[in-house]
Protein backbone atom coordinates (compact mmCIF):
# COMPACT_ATOMS: atom_id res chain seq x y z
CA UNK A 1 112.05 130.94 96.44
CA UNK A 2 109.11 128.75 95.47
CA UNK A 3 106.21 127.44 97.54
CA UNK A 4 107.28 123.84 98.20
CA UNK A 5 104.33 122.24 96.08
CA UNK A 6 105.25 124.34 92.78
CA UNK A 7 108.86 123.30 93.50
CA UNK A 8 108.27 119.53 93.68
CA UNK A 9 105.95 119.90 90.39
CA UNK A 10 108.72 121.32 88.51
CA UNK A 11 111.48 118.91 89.61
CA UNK A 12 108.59 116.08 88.86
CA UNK A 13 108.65 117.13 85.19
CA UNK A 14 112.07 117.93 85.03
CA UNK A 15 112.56 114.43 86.97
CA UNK A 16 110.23 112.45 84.40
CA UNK A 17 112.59 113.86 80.92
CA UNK A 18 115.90 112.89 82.84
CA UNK A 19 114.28 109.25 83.54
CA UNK A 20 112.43 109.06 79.71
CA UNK A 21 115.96 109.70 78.39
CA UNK A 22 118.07 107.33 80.24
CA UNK A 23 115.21 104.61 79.31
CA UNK A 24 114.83 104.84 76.04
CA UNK A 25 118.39 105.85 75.18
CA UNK A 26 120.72 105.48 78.00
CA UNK A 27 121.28 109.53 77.90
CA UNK A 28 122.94 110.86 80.81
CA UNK A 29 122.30 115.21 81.12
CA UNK A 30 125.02 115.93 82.89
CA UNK A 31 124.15 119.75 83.21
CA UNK A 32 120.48 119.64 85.29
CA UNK A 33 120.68 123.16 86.33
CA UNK A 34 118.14 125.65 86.91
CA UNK A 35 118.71 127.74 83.52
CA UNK A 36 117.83 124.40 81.74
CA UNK A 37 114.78 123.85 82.82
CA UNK A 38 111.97 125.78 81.02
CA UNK A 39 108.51 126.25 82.38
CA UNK A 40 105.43 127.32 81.05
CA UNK A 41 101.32 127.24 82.81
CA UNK A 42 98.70 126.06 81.27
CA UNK A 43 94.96 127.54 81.46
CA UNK A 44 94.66 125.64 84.60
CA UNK A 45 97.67 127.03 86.20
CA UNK A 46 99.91 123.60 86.08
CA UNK A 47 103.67 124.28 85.12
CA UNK A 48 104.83 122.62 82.07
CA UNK A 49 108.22 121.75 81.87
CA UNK A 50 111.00 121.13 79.32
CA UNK A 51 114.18 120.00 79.82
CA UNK A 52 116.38 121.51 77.53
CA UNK A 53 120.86 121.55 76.20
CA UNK A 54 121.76 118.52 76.22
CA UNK A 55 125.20 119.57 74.71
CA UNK A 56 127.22 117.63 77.09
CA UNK A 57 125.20 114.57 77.67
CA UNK A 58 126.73 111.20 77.57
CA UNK A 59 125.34 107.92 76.10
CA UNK A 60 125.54 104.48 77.54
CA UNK A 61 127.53 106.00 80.57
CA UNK A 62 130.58 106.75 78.64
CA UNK A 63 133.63 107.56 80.62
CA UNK A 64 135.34 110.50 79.56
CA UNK A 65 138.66 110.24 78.90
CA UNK A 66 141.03 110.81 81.99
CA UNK A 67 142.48 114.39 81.52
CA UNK A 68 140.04 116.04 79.61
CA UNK A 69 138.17 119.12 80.99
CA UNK A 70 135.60 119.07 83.65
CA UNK A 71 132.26 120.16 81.79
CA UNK A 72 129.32 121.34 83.80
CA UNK A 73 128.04 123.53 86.26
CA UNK A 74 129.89 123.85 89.46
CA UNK A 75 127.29 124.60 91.63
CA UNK A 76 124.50 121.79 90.45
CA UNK A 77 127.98 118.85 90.02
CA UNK A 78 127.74 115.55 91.47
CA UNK A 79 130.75 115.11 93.53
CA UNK A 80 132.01 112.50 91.40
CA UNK A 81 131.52 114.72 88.04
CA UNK A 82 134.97 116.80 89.48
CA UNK A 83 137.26 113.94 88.36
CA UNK A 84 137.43 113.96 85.03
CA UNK A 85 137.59 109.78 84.83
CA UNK A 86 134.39 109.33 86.09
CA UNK A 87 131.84 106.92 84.75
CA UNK A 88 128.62 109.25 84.56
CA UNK A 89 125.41 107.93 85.11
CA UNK A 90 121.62 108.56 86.29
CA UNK A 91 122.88 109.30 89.76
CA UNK A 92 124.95 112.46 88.71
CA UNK A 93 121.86 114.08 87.29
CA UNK A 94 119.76 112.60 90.28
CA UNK A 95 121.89 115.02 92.67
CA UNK A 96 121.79 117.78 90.16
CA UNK A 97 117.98 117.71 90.36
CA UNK A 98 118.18 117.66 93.97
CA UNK A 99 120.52 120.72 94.46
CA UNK A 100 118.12 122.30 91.90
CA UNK A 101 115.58 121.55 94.02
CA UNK A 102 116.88 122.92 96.82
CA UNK A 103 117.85 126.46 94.95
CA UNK A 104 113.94 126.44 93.77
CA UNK A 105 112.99 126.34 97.38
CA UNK A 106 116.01 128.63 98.91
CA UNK A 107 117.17 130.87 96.31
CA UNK A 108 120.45 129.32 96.46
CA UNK A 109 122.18 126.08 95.83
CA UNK A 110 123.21 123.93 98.43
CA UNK A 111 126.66 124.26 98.31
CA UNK A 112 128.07 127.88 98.23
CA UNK A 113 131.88 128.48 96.83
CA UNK A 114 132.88 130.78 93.77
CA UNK A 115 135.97 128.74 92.84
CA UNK A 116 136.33 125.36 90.85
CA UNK A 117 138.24 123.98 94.18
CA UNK A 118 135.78 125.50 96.58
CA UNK A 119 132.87 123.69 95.06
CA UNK A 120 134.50 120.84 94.77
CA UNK A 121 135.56 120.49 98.29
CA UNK A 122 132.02 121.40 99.14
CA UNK A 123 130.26 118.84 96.74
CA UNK A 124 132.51 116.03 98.22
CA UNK A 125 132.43 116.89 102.28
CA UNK A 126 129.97 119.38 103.40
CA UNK A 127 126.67 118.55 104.68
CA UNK A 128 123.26 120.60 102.77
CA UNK A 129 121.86 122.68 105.27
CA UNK A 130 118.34 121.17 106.60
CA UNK A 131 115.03 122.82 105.50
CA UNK A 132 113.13 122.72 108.55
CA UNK A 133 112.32 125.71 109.65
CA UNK A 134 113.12 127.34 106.30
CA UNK A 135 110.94 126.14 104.23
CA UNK A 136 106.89 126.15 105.04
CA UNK A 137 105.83 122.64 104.99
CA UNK A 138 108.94 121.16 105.08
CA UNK A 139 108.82 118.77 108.07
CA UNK A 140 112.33 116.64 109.00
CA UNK A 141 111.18 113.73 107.00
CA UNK A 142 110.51 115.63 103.91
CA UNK A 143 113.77 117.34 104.08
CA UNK A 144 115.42 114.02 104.80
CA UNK A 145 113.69 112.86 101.40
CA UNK A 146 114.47 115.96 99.31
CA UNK A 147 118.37 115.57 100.86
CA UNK A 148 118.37 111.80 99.41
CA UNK A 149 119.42 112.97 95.87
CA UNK A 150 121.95 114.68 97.68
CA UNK A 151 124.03 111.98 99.27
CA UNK A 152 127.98 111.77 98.37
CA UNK A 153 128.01 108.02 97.37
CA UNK A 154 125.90 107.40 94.13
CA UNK A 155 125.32 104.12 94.95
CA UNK A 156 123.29 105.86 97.98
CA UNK A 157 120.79 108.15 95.74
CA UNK A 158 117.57 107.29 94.78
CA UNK A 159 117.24 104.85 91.40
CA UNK A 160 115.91 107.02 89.50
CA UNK A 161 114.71 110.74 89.76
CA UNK A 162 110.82 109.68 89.43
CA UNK A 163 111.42 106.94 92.46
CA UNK A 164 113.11 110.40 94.51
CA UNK A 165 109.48 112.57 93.53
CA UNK A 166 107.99 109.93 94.73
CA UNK A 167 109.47 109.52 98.53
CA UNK A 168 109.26 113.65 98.85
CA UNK A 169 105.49 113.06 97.85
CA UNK A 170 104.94 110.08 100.20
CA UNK A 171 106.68 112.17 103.08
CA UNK A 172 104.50 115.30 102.41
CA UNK A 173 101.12 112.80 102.64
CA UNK A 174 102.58 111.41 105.56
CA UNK A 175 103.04 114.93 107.34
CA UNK A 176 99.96 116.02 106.25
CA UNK A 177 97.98 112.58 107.47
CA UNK A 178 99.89 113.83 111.40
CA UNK A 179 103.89 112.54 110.48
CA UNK A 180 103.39 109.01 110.84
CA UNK A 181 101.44 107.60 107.62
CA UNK A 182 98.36 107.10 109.53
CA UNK A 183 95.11 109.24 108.94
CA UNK A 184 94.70 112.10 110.58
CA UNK A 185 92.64 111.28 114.29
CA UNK A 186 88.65 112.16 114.44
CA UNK A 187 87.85 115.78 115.79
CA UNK A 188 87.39 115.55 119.97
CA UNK A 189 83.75 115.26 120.81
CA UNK A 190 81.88 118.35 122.24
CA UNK A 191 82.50 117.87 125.63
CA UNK A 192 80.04 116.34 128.08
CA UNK A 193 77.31 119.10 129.38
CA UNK A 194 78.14 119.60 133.69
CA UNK A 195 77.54 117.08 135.99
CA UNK A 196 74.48 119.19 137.81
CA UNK A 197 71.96 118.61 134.67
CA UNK A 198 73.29 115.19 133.95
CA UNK A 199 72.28 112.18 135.78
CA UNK A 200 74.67 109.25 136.25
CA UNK A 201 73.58 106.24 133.75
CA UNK A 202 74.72 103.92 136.29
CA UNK A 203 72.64 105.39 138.60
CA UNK A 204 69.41 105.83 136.42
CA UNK A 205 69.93 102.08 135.75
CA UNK A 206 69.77 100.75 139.19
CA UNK A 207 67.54 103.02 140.78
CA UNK A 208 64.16 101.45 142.18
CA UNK A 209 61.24 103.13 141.63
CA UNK A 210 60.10 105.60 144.35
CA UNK A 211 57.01 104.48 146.45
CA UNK A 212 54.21 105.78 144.97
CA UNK A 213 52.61 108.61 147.38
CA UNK A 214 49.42 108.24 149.22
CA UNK A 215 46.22 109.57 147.46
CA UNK A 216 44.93 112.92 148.94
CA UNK A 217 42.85 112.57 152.06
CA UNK A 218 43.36 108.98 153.02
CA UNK A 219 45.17 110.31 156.50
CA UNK A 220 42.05 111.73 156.91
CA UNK A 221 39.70 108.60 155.71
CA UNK A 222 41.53 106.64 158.58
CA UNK A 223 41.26 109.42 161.16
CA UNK A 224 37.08 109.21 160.72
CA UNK A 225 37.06 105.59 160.76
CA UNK A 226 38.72 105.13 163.99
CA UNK A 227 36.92 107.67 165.60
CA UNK A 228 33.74 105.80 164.47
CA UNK A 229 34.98 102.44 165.73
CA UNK A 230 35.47 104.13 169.40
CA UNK A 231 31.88 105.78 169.47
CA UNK A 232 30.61 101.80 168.69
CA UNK A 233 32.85 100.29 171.55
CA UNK A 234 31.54 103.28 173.55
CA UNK A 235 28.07 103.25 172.89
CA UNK A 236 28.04 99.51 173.44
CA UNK A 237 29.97 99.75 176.83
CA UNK A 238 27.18 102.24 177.74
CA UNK A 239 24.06 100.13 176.56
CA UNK A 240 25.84 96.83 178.70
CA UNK A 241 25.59 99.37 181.79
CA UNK A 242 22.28 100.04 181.51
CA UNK A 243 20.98 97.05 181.20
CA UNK A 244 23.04 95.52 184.18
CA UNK A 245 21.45 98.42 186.11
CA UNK A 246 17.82 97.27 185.52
């Protein structure tokens, strides 16, 4: 198994030569499996991919004739490639990419069975088993988007394997942003220091300033002047004796 970024950069490539062909010639694979898909790295490490046999491919969606044997391979089919009257189109090599994707990432394809009808029940009923939990990174939104290619009804895949890359990419930025699409939240602040070395600002806002203390010695000061005052009153209550005794 691959890590899950490698995975989605292979089935990118892989997904962009499926897409280039249909566009510019209306080629349909038909045979996306994992020995078609060749990958080399570059200096920088970046896988390089090449899709390759296109020996079965289809152009302009053309039906193959009802009858006729069922080409592929079993395990990678779109459950609409087991009847041999189907009209093949981008969708069938959509799902092919996406049980590819899935065998990159599990080391086994989606759907097990050894037999033609096995597989074929499998393709057409059975549910892919979820990711989560097997697969690091995989969170239940990017294993709903990597199961997309996967659905039974065509008409229910992604458009195009590029538009499929690009809702397993949105989902991983989403995860990695918290799982809902929004930035990841600011680190907590340090928390505050204890209440017994911080004052209350409400309190340090209303507080009145504390009376100012009296200077040193004025108790004293007073003391000495009122003794002074009661020697005068006493001395004079003296000198009015005196006199009224002459």
């Amino acid at each position: 198994p691959m890590p899950l970024s490698l995975a989605i950069d292979i089935a990118d490539g892989a997904g962009a030569a499926l897409d280039y062909a249909y566009r510019r010639a209306n080629i349909t694979h038909r045979d996306v499996k994992p020995a078609n898909i060749l990958v080399a790295f570059d200096s920088d490490g970046a896988p390089q991919v090449k899709l390759a046999d296109f020996g079965i491919a289809v152009v302009d969606r053309h039906k193959v004739a009802a009858g006729s044997q069922i080409l592929g391979s079993w395990a990678y089919m779109a459950p609409e490639r087991f009847t041999a009257s189907s009209e093949d189109g981008p969708a069938v090599d959509v799902y092919a990419l996406g049980c590819v994707l899935y065998y990159a990432l599990t080391g086994e394809p989606p759907f097990a069975g050894r037999e033609l009808e096995e597989l074929r029940q499998a393709h057409r009923h059975a549910k892919a088993p979820s990711l989560v939990g097997r697969v690091d990174g995989v969170t239940p939104r990017v294993d709903a988007a990597i199961r997309w290619a996967l659905r039974k009804d065509p008409a229910e895949r992604p458009p195009s394997a590029g538009e499929w890359i690009a809702a397993i990419k949105k989902e991983r930025r989403r995860a990695a942003a918290g799982g809902s699409g929004r930035p990841a939240p600011a680190p907590a602040r340090p928390s505050a220091p204890p209440r017994a070395h911080q004052a209350s600002p409400a309190r340090v806002a209303s507080a009145r300033p504390a009376p100012r203390p009296a200077p040193s010695g004025g108790g004293m000061s007073t003391f000495l002047v009122a003794v002074l005052v009661v020697l005068v009153l006493v001395a004079s209550g003296l000198a009015a004796v005196i006199v009224n005794s002459l």
